[in-house]
C-alpha atoms as a PDB file:
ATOM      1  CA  UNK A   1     -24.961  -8.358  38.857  1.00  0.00           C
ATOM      2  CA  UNK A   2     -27.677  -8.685  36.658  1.00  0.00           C
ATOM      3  CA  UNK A   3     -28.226 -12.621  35.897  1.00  0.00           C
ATOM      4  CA  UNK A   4     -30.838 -13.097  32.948  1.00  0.00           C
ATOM      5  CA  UNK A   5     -30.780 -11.135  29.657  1.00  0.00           C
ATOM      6  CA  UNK A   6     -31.992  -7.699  29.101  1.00  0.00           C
ATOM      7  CA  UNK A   7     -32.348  -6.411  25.659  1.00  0.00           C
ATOM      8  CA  UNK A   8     -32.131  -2.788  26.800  1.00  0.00           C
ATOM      9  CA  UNK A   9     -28.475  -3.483  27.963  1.00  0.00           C
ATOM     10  CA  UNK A  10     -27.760  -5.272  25.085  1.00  0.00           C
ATOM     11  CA  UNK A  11     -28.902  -2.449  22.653  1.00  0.00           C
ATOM     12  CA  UNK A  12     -26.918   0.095  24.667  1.00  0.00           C
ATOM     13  CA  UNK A  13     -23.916  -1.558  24.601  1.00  0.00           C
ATOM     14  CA  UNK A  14     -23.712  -2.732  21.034  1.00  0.00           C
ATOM     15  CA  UNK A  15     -22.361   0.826  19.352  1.00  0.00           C
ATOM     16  CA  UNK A  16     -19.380   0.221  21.728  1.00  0.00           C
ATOM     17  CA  UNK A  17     -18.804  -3.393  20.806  1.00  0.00           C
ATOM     18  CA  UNK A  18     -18.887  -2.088  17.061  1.00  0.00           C
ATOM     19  CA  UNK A  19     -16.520   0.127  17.645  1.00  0.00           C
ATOM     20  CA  UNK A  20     -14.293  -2.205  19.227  1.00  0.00           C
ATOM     21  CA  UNK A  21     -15.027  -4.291  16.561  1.00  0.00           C
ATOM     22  CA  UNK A  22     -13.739  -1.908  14.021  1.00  0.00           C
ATOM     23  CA  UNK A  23     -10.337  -1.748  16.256  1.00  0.00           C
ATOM     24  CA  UNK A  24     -10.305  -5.782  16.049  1.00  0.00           C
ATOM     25  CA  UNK A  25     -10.581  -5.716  12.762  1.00  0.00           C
ATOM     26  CA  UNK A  26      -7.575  -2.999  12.349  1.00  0.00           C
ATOM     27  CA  UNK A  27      -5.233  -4.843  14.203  1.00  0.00           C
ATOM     28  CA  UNK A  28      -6.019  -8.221  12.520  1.00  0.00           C
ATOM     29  CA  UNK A  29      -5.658  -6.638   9.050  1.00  0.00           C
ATOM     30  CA  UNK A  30      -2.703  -4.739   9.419  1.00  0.00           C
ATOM     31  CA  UNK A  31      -1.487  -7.585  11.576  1.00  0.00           C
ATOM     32  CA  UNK A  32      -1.737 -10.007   8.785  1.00  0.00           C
ATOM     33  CA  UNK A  33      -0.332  -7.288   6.319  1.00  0.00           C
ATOM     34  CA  UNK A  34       3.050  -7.526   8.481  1.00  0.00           C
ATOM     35  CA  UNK A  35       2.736 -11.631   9.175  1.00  0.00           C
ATOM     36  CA  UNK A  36       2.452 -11.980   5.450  1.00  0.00           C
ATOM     37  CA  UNK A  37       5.434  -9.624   4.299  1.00  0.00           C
ATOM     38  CA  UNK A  38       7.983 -10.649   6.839  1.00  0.00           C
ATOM     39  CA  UNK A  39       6.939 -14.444   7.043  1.00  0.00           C
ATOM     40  CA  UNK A  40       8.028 -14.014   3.230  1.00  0.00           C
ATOM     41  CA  UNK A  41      11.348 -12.391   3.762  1.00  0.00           C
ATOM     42  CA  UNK A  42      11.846 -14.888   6.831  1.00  0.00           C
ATOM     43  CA  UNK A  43      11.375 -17.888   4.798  1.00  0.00           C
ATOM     44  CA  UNK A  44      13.747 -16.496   2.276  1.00  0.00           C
ATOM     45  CA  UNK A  45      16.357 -15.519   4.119  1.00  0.00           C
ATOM     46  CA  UNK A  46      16.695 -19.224   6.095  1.00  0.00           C
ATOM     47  CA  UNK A  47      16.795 -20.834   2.350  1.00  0.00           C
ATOM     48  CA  UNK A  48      20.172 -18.924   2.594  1.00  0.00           C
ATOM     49  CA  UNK A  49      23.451 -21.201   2.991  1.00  0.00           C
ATOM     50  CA  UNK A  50      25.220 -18.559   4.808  1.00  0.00           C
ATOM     51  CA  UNK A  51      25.167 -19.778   8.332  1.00  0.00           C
ATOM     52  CA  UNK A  52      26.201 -16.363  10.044  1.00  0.00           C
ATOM     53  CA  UNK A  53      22.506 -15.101   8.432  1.00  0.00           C
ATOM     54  CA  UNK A  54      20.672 -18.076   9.024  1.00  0.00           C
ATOM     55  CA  UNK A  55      21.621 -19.018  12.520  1.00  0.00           C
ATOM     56  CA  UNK A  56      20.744 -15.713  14.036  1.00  0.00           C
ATOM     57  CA  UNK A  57      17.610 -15.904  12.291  1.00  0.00           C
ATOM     58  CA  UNK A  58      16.439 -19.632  12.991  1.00  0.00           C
ATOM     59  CA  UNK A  59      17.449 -18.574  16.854  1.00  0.00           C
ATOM     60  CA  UNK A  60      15.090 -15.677  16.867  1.00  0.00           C
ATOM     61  CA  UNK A  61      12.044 -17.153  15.149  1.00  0.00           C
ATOM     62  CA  UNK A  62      12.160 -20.444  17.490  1.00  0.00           C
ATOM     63  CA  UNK A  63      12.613 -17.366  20.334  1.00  0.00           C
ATOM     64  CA  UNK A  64       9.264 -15.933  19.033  1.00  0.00           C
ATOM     65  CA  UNK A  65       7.293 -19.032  18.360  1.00  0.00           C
ATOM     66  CA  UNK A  66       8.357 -20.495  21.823  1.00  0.00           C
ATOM     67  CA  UNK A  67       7.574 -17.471  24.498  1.00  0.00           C
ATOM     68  CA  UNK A  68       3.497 -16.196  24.809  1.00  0.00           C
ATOM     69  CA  UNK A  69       2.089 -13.900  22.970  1.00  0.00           C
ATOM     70  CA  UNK A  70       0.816 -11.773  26.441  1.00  0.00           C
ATOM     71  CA  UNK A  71       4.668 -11.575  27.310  1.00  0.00           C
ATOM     72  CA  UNK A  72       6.129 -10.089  23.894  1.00  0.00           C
ATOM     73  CA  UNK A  73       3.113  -7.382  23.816  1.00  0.00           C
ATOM     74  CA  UNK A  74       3.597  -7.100  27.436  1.00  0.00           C
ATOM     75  CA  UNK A  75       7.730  -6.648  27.308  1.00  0.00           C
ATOM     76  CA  UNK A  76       7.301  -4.608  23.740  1.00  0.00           C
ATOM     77  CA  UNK A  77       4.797  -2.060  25.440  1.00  0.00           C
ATOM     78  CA  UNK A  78       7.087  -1.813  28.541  1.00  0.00           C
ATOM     79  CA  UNK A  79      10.343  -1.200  26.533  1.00  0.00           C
ATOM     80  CA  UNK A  80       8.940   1.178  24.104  1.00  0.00           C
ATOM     81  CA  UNK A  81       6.931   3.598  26.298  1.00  0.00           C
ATOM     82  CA  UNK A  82       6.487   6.509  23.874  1.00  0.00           C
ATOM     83  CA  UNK A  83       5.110   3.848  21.274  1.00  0.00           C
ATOM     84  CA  UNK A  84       1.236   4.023  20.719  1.00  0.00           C
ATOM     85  CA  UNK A  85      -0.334   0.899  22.437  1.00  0.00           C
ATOM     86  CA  UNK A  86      -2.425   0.064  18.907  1.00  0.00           C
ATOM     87  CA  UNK A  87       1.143   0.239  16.986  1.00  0.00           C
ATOM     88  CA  UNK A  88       2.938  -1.871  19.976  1.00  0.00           C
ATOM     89  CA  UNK A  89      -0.196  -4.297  19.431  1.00  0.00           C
ATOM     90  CA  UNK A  90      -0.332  -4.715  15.910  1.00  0.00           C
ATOM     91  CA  UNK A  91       3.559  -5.374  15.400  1.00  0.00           C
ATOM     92  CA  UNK A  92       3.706  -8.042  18.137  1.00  0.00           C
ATOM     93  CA  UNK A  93       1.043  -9.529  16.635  1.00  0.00           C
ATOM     94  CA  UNK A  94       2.345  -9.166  13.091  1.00  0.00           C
ATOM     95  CA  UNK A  95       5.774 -10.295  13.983  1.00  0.00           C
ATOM     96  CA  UNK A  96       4.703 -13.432  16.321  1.00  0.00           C
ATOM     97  CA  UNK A  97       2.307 -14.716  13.668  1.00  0.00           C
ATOM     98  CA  UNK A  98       5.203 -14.050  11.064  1.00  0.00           C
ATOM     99  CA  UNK A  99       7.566 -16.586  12.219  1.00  0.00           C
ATOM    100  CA  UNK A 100       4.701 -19.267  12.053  1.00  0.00           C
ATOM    101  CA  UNK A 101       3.634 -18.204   8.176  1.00  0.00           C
ATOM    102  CA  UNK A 102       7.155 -18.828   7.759  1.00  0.00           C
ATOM    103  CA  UNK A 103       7.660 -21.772   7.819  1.00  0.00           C
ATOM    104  CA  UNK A 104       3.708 -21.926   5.865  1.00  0.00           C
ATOM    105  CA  UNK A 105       5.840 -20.386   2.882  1.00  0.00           C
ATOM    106  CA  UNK A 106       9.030 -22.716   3.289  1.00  0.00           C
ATOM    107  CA  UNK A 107       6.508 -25.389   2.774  1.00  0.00           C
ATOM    108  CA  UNK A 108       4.642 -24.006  -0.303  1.00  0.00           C
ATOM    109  CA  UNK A 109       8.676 -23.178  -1.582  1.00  0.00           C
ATOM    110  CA  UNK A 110       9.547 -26.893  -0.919  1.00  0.00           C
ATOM    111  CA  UNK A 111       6.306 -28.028  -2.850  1.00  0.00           C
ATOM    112  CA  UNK A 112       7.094 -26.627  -6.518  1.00  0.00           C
ATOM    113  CA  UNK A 113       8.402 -29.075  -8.428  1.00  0.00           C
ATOM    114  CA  UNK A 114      12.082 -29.690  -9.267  1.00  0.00           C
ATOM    115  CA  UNK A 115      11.169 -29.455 -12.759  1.00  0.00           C
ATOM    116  CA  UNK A 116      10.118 -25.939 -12.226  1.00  0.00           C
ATOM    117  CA  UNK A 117      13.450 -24.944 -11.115  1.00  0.00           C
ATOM    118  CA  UNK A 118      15.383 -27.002 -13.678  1.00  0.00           C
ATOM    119  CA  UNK A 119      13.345 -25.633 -16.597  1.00  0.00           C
ATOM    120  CA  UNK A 120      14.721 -22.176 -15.391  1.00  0.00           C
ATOM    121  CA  UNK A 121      17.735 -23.034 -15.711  1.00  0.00           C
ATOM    122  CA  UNK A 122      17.831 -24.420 -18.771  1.00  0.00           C
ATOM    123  CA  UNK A 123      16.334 -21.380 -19.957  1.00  0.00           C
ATOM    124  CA  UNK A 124      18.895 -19.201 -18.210  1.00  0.00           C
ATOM    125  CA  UNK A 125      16.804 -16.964 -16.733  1.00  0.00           C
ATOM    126  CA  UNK A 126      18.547 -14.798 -13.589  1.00  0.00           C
ATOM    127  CA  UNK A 127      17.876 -16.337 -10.511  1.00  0.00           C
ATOM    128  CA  UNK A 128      15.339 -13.080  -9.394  1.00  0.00           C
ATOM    129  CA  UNK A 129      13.327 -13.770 -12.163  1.00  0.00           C
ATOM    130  CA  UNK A 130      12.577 -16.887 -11.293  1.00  0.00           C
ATOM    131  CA  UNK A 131      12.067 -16.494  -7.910  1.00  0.00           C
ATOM    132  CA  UNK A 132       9.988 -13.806  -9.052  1.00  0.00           C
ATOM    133  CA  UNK A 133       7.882 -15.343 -12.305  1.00  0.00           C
ATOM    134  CA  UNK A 134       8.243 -19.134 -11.592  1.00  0.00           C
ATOM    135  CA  UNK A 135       8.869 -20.270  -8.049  1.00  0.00           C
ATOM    136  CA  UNK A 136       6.941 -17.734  -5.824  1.00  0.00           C
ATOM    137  CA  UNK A 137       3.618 -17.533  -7.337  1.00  0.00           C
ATOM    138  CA  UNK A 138       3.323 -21.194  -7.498  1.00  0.00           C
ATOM    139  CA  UNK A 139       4.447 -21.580  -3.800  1.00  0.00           C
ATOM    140  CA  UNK A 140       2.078 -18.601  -2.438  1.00  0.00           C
ATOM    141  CA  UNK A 141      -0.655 -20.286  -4.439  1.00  0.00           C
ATOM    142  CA  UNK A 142      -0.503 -22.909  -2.176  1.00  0.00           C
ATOM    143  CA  UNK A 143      -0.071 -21.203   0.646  1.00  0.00           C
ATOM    144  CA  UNK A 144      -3.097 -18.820   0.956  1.00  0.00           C
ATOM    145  CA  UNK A 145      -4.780 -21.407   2.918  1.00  0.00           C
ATOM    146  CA  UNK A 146      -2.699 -21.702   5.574  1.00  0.00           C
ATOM    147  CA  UNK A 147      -2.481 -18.011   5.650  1.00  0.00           C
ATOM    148  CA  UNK A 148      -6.187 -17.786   5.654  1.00  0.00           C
ATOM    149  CA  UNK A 149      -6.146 -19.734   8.762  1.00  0.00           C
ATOM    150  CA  UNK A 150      -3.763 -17.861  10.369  1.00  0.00           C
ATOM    151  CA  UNK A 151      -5.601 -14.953   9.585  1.00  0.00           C
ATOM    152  CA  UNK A 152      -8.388 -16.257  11.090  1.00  0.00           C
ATOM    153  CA  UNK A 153      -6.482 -17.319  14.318  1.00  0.00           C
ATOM    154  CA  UNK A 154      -4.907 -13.818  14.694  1.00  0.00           C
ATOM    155  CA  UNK A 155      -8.575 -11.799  14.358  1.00  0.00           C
ATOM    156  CA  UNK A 156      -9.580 -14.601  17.826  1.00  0.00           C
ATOM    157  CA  UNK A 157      -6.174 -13.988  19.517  1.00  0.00           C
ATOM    158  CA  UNK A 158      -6.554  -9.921  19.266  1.00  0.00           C
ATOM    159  CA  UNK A 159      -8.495 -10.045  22.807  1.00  0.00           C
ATOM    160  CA  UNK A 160      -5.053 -10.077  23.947  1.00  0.00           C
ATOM    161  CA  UNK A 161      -4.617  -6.480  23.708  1.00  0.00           C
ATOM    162  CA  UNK A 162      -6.383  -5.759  26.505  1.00  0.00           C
ATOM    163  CA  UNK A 163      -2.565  -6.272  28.531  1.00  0.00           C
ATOM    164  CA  UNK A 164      -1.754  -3.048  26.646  1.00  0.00           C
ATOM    165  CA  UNK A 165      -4.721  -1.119  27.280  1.00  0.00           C
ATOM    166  CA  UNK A 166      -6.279  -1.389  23.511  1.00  0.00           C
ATOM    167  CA  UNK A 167      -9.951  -0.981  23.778  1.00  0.00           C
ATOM    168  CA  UNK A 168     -10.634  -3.990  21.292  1.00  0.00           C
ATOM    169  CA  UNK A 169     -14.032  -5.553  21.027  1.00  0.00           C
ATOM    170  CA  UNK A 170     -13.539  -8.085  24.292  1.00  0.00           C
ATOM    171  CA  UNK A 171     -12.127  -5.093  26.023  1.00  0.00           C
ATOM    172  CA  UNK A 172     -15.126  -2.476  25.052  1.00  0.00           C
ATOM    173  CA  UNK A 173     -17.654  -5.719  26.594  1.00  0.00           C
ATOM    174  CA  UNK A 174     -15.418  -6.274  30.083  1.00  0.00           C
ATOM    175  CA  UNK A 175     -15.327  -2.294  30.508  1.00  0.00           C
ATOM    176  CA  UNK A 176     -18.735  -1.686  29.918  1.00  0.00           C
ATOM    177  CA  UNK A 177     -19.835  -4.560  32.328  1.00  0.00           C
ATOM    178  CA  UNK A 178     -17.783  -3.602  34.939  1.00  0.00           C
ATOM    179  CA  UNK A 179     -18.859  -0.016  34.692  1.00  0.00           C
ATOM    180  CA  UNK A 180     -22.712  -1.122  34.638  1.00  0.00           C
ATOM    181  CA  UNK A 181     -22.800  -4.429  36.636  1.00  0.00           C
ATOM    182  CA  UNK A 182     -23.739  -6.540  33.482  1.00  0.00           C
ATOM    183  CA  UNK A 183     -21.492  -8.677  31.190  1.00  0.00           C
ATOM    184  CA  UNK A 184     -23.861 -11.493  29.885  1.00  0.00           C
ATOM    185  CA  UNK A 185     -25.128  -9.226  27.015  1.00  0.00           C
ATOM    186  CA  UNK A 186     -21.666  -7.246  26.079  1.00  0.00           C
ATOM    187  CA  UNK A 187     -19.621 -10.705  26.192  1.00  0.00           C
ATOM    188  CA  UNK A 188     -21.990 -12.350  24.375  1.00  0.00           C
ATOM    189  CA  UNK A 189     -22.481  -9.581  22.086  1.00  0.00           C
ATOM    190  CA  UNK A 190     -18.649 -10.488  21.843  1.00  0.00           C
ATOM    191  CA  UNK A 191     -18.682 -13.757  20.842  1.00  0.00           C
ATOM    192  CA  UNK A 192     -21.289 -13.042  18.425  1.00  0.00           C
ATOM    193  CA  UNK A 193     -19.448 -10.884  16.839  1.00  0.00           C
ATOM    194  CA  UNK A 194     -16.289 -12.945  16.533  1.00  0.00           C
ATOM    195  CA  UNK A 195     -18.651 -15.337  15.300  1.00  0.00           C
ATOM    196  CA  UNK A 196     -20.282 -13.580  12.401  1.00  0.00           C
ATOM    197  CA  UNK A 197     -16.751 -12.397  11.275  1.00  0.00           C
ATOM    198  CA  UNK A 198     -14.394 -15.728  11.324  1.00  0.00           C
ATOM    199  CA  UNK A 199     -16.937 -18.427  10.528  1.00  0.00           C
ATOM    200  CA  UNK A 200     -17.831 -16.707   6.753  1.00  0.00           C
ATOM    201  CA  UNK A 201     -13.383 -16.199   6.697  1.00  0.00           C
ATOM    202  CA  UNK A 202     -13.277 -19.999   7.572  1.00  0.00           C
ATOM    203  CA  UNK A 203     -15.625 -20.869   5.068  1.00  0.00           C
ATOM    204  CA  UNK A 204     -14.060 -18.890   2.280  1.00  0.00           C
ATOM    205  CA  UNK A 205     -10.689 -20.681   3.281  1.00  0.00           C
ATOM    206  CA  UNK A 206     -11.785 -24.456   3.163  1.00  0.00           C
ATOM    207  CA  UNK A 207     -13.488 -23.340   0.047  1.00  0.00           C
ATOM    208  CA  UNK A 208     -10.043 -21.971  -1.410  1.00  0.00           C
ATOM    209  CA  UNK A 209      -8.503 -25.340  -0.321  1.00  0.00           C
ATOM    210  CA  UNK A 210     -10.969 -27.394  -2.020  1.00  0.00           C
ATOM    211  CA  UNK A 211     -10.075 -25.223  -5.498  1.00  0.00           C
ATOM    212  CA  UNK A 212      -6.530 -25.181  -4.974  1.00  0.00           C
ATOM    213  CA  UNK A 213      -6.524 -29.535  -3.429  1.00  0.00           C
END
């Protein structure tokens, strides 16, 4: 195995780590796209006061948020054989990171202010509407930070997929330096990568808390 860095290997590899780049960035965006929706409708639904909906609920987000992410994708990929390993990956991902943003929502819910809630009702407005107009875009104001940070947490956690046989960027580096006796250059190439991508996202986040502080 080669020991010292060789910018011939390095330049062959890289098309294949941008490619599994582009499949890291897939899963982490439509990842978040599901994390976000359903970590919405999850907070919602345990702000009900109908146990027989909440209970069942509460049970299977502590479930989630207490059992490793390798063994859901692992157990999903198993159970659902037919299911392509990209779609297994992104929905574990987006349903594991859900039940965290969850509770990221319940918080930015619990932060509007009473008088928010008691203006709409003195004005009478229907309890959708304001939900809809008053309470939620003041509580996911708050929140995109902590999504942001999530987001950035999934796109670093996506070398996972490599239990499921997704050829994401981590996977594209280990293949290609077991095939050619080399991984200095393709993992680093890696970590690079990962780098360049969630240290600009993590910027752009503490700058959004700063603005919305």
């Amino acid at each position: 195995m080669n020991s010292a860095w060789n910018w011939d290997t390095a330049w062959d590899v890289l098309p294949e780590m941008l490619d599994g780049l582009k499949i890291t960035v897939l899963a982490t965006v439509i990842g978040m796209v599901i994390a976000s929706t359903l970590g919405l409708a999850i907070a919602l639904v345990r702000r009900s006061t109908i146990r027989w909906i909440t209970v069942p609920v509460g049970f299977v987000v502590e479930f989630i948020r207490s059992t490793p992410l390798l063994t859901q994708l692992l157990f999903v990929y198993l159970a659902l054989p037919s299911v392509p390993a990209l779609v297994v990956g992104c929905s574990v991902l987006g349903v594991h990171y859900a039940t965290y943003m969850s509770e990221v929502y319940r918080a930015g819910i619990d932060a509007v202010p009473r008088g928010q809630w008691e203006a709409a009702t003195a004005l009478d407005l229907p309890r959708t509407r304001t939900w809809r107009a008053v309470v939620l875009p003041q509580a996911i104001r708050k929140t995109l930070p902590g999504l942001g940070n999530y987001a950035i947490s999934m796109f670093k956690e996506t070398p996972y997929l490599f239990v499921i046989s997704v050829v994401e960027m981590f996977t594209a580096g280990q293949t290609y330096g077991g095939n050619h006796f080399s991984y200095i250059e393709p993992l680093t190439i890696a970590g690079l990568l990962f780098l360049l991508v969630s240290y600009p996202t993590s910027l752009l986040v503490r700058r959004m808390e700063r603005r919305l502080a």
